[in-house]
N, C-alpha and C. Protein backbone atom coordinates (compact mmCIF):
# COMPACT_ATOMS: atom_id res chain seq x y z
N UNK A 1 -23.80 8.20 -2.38
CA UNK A 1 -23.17 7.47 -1.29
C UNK A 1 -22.89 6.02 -1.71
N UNK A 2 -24.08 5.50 -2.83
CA UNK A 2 -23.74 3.93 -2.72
C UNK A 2 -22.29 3.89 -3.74
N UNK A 3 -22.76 4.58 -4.88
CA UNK A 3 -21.59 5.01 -5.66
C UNK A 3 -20.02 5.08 -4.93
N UNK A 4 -20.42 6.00 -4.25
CA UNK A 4 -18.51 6.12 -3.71
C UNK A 4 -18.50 4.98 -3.17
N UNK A 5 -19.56 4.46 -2.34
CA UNK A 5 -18.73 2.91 -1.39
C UNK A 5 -18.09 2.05 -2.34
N UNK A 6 -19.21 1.63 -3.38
CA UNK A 6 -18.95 0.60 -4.64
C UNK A 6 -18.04 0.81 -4.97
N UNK A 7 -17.35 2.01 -5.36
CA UNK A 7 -16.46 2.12 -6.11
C UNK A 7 -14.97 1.84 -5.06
N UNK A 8 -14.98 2.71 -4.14
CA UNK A 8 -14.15 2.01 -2.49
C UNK A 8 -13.63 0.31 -2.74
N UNK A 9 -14.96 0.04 -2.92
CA UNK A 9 -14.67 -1.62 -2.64
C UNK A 9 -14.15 -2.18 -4.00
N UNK A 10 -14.41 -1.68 -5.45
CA UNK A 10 -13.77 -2.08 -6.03
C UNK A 10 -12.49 -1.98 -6.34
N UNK A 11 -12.16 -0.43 -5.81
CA UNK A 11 -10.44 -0.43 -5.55
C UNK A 11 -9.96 -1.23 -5.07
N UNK A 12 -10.77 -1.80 -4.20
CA UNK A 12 -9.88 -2.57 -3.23
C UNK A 12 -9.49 -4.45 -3.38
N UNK A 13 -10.54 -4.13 -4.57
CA UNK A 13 -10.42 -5.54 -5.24
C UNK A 13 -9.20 -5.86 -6.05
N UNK A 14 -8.68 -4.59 -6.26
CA UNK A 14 -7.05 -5.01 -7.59
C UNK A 14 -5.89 -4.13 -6.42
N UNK A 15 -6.08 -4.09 -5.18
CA UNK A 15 -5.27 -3.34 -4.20
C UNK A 15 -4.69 -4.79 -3.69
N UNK A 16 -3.13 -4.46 -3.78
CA UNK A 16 -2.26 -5.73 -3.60
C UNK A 16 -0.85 -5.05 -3.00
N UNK A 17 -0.46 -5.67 -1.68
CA UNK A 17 0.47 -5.04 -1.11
C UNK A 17 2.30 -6.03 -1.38
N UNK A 18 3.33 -5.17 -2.32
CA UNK A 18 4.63 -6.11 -2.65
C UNK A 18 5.27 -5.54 -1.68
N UNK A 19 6.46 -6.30 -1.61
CA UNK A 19 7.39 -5.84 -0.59
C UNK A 19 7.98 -4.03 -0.50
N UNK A 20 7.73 -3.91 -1.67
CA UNK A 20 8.74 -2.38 -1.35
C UNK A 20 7.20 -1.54 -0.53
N UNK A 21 6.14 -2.12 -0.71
CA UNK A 21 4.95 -1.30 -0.33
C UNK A 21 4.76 -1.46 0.82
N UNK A 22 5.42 -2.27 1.48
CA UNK A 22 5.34 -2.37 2.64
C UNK A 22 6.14 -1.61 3.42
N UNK A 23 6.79 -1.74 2.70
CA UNK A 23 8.10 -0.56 3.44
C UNK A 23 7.81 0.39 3.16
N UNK A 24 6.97 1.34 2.07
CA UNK A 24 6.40 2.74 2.17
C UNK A 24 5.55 2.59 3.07
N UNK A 25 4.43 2.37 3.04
CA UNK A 25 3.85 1.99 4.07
C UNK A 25 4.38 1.87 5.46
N UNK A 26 5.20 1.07 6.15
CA UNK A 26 5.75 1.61 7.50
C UNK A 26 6.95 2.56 7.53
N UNK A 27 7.29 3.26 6.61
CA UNK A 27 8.25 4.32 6.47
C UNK A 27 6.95 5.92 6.66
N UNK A 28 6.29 5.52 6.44
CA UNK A 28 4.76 6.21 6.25
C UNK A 28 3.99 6.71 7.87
N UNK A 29 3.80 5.27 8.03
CA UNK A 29 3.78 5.14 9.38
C UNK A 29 4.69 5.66 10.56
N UNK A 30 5.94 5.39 10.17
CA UNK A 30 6.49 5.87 11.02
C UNK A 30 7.18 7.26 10.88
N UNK A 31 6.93 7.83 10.25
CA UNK A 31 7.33 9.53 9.83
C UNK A 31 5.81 10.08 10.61
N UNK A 32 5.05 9.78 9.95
CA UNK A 32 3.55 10.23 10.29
C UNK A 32 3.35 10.23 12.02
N UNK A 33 3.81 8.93 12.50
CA UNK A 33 3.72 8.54 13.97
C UNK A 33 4.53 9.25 15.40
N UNK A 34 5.34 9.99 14.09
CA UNK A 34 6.62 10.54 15.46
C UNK A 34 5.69 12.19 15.85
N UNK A 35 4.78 12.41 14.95
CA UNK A 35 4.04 13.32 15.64
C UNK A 35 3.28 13.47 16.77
N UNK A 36 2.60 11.77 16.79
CA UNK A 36 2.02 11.91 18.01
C UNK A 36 2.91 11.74 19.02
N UNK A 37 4.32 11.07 18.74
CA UNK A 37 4.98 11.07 20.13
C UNK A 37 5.44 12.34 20.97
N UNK A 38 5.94 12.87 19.85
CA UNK A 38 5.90 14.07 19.69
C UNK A 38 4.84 15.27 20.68
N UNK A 39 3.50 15.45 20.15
CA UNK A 39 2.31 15.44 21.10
C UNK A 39 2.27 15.13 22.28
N UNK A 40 2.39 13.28 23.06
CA UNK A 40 2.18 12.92 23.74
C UNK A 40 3.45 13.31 24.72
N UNK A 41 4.46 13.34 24.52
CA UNK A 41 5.69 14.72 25.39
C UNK A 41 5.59 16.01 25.68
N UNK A 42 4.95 16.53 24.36
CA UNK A 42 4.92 17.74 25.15
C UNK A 42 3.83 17.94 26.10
N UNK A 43 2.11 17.63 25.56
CA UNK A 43 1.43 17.17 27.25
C UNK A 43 1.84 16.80 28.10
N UNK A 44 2.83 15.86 28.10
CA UNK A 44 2.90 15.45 29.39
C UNK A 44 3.76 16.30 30.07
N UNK A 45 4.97 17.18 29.49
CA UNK A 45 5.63 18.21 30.24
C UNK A 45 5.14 19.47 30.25
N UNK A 46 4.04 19.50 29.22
CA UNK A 46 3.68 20.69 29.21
C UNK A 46 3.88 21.76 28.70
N UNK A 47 5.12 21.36 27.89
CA UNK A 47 6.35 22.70 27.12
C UNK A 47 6.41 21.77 25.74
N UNK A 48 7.13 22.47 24.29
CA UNK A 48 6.91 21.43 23.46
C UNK A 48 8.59 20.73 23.86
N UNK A 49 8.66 19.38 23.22
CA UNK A 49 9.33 18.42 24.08
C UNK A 49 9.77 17.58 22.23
N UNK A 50 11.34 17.81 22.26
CA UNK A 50 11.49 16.40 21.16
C UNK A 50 11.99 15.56 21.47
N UNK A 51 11.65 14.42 21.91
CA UNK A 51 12.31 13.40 22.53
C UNK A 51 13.05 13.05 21.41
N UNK A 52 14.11 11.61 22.54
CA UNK A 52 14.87 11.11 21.30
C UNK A 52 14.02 9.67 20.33
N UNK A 53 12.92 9.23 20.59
CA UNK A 53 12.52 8.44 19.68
C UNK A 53 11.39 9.46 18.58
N UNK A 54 11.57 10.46 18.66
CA UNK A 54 10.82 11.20 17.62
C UNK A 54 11.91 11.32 16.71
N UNK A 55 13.26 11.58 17.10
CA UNK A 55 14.54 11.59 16.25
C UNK A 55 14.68 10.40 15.41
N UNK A 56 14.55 9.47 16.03
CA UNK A 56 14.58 7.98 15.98
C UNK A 56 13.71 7.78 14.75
N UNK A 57 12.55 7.98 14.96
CA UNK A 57 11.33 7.68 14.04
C UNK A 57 11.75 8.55 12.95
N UNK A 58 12.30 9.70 13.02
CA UNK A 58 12.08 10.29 11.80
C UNK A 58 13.32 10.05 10.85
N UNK A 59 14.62 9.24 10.95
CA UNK A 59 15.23 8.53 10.33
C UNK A 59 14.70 7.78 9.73
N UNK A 60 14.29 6.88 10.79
CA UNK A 60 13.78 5.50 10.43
C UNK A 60 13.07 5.21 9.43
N UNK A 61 11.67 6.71 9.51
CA UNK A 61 10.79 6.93 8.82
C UNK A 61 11.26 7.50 7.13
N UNK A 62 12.02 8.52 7.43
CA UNK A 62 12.72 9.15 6.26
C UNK A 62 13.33 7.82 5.53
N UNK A 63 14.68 7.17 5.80
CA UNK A 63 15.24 6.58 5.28
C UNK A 63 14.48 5.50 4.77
N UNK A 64 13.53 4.75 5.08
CA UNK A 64 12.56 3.72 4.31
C UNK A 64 11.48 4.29 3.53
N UNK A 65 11.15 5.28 3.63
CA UNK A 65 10.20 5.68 2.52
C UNK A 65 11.71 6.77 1.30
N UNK A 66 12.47 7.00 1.51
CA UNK A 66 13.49 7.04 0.76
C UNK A 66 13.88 5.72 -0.27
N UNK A 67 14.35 4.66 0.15
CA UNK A 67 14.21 3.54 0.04
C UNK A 67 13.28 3.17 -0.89
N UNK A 68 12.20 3.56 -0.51
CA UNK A 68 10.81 2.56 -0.98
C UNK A 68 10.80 3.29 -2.60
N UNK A 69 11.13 4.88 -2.76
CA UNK A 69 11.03 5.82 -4.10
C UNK A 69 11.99 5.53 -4.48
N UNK A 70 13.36 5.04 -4.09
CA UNK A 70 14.27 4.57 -4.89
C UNK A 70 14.42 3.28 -5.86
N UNK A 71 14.33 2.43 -5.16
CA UNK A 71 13.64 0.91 -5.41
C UNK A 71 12.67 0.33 -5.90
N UNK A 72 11.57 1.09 -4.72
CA UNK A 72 10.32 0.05 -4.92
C UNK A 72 9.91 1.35 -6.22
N UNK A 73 9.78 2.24 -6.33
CA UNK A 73 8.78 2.66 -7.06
C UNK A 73 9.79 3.88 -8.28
N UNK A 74 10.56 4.24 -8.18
CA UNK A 74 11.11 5.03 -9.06
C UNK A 74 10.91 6.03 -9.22
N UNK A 75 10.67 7.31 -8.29
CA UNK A 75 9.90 8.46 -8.49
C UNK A 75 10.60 9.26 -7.85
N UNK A 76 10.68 10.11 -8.54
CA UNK A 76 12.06 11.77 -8.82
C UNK A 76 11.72 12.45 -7.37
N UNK A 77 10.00 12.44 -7.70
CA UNK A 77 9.70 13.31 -6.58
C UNK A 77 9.72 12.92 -5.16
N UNK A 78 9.12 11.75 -5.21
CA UNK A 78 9.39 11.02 -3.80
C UNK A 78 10.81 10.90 -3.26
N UNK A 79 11.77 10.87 -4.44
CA UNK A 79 13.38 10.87 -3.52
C UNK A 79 13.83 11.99 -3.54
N UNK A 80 13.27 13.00 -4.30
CA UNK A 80 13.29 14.58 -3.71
C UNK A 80 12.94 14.88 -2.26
N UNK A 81 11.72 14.40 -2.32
CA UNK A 81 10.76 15.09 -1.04
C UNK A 81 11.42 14.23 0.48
N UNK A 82 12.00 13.36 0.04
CA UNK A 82 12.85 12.31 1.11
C UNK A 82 14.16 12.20 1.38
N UNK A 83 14.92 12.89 0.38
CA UNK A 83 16.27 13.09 0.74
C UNK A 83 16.65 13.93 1.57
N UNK A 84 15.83 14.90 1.56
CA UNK A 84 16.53 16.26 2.31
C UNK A 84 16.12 15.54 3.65
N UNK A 85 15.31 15.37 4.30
CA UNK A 85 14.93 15.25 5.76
C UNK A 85 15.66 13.77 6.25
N UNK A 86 16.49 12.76 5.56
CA UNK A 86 17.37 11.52 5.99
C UNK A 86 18.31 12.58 6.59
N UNK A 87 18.80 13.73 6.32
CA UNK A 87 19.86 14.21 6.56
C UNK A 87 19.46 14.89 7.85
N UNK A 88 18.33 15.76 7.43
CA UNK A 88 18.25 16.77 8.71
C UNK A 88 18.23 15.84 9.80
N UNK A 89 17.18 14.45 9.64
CA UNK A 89 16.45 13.91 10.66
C UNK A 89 18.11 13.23 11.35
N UNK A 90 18.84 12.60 11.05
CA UNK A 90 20.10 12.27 11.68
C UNK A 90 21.22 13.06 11.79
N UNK A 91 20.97 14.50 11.82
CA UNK A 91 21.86 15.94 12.23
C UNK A 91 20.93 15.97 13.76
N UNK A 92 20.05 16.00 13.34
CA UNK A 92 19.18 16.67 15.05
C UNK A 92 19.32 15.55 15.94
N UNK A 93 19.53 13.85 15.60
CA UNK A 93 19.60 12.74 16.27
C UNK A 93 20.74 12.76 16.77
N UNK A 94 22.23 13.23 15.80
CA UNK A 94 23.64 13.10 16.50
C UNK A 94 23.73 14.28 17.66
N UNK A 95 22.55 15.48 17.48
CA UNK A 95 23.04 16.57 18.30
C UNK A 95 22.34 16.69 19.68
N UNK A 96 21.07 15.87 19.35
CA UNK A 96 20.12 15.42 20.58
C UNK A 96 21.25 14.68 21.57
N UNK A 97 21.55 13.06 20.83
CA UNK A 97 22.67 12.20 21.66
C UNK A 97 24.22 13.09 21.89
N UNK A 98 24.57 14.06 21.38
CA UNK A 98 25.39 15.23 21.69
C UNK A 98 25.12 15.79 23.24
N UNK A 99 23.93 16.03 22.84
CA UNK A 99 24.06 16.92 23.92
C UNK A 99 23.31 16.15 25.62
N UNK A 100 22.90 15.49 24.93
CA UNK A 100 22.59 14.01 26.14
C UNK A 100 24.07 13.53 26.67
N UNK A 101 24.82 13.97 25.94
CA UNK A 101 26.41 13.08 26.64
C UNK A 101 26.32 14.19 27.37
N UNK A 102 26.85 15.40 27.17
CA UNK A 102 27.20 16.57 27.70
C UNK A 102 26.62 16.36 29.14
N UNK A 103 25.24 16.36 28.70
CA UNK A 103 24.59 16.68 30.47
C UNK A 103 25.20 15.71 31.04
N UNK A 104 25.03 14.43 30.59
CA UNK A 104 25.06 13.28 31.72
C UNK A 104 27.08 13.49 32.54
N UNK A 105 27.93 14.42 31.64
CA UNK A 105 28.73 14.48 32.05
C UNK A 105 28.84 15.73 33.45
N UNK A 106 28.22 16.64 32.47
CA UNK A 106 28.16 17.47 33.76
C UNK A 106 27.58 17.01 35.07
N UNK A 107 26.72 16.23 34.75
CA UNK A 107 25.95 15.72 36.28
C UNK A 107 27.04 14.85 37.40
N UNK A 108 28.02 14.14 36.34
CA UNK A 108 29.33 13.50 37.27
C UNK A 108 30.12 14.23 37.90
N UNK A 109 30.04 15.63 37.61
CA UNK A 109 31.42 16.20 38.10
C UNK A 109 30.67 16.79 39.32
């Protein structure tokens, strides 16, 4: 136990955050985060529920940790594992706000 802490803390002694890490880091955050919103909709309706800031987040989220493997860090796999879902995540966002027009039209007539 003392072992792993020590060693914990000495990682953390040459652990230094640059700009592109920051942006993995809240690209991270916010991919990771749209789950609980995610969660916290469908409890509350009770049915599962994708709102539109789970859409939101998962652009947001996709496209900066995209970003961050392009730029900040250079890695094949990370802009593999991140390209495909920039796309999906703003197909399901244009078709969500798609179909949000639709209703709000039908409700005028």
């Amino acid at each position: 136990m003392h072992f792993a802490l020590s060693h914990i803390l000495q990682s953390l002694q040459h652990f230094h955050i640059t700009p592109w890490k920051a942006v993995g880091f809240l690209g991270t955050l916010m991919f990771t985060g749209r789950w609980f919103v995610q969660l916290y909709f469908t409890r509350k309706y009770k049915r599962v529920v994708m709102p539109l800031s789970f859409w939101w987040m998962s652009v947001t989220g996709s496209a900066l940790l995209l970003a961050y493997f392009v730029f900040g860090k250079n890695d094949s796999v990370g802009i593999l594992s991140n390209f495909f879902p920039v796309f999906v995540s703003v197909y399901n966002l244009v078709m969500h706000l798609r179909q949000h027009g639709r209703d709000e039209v039908g409700k005028e007539a």
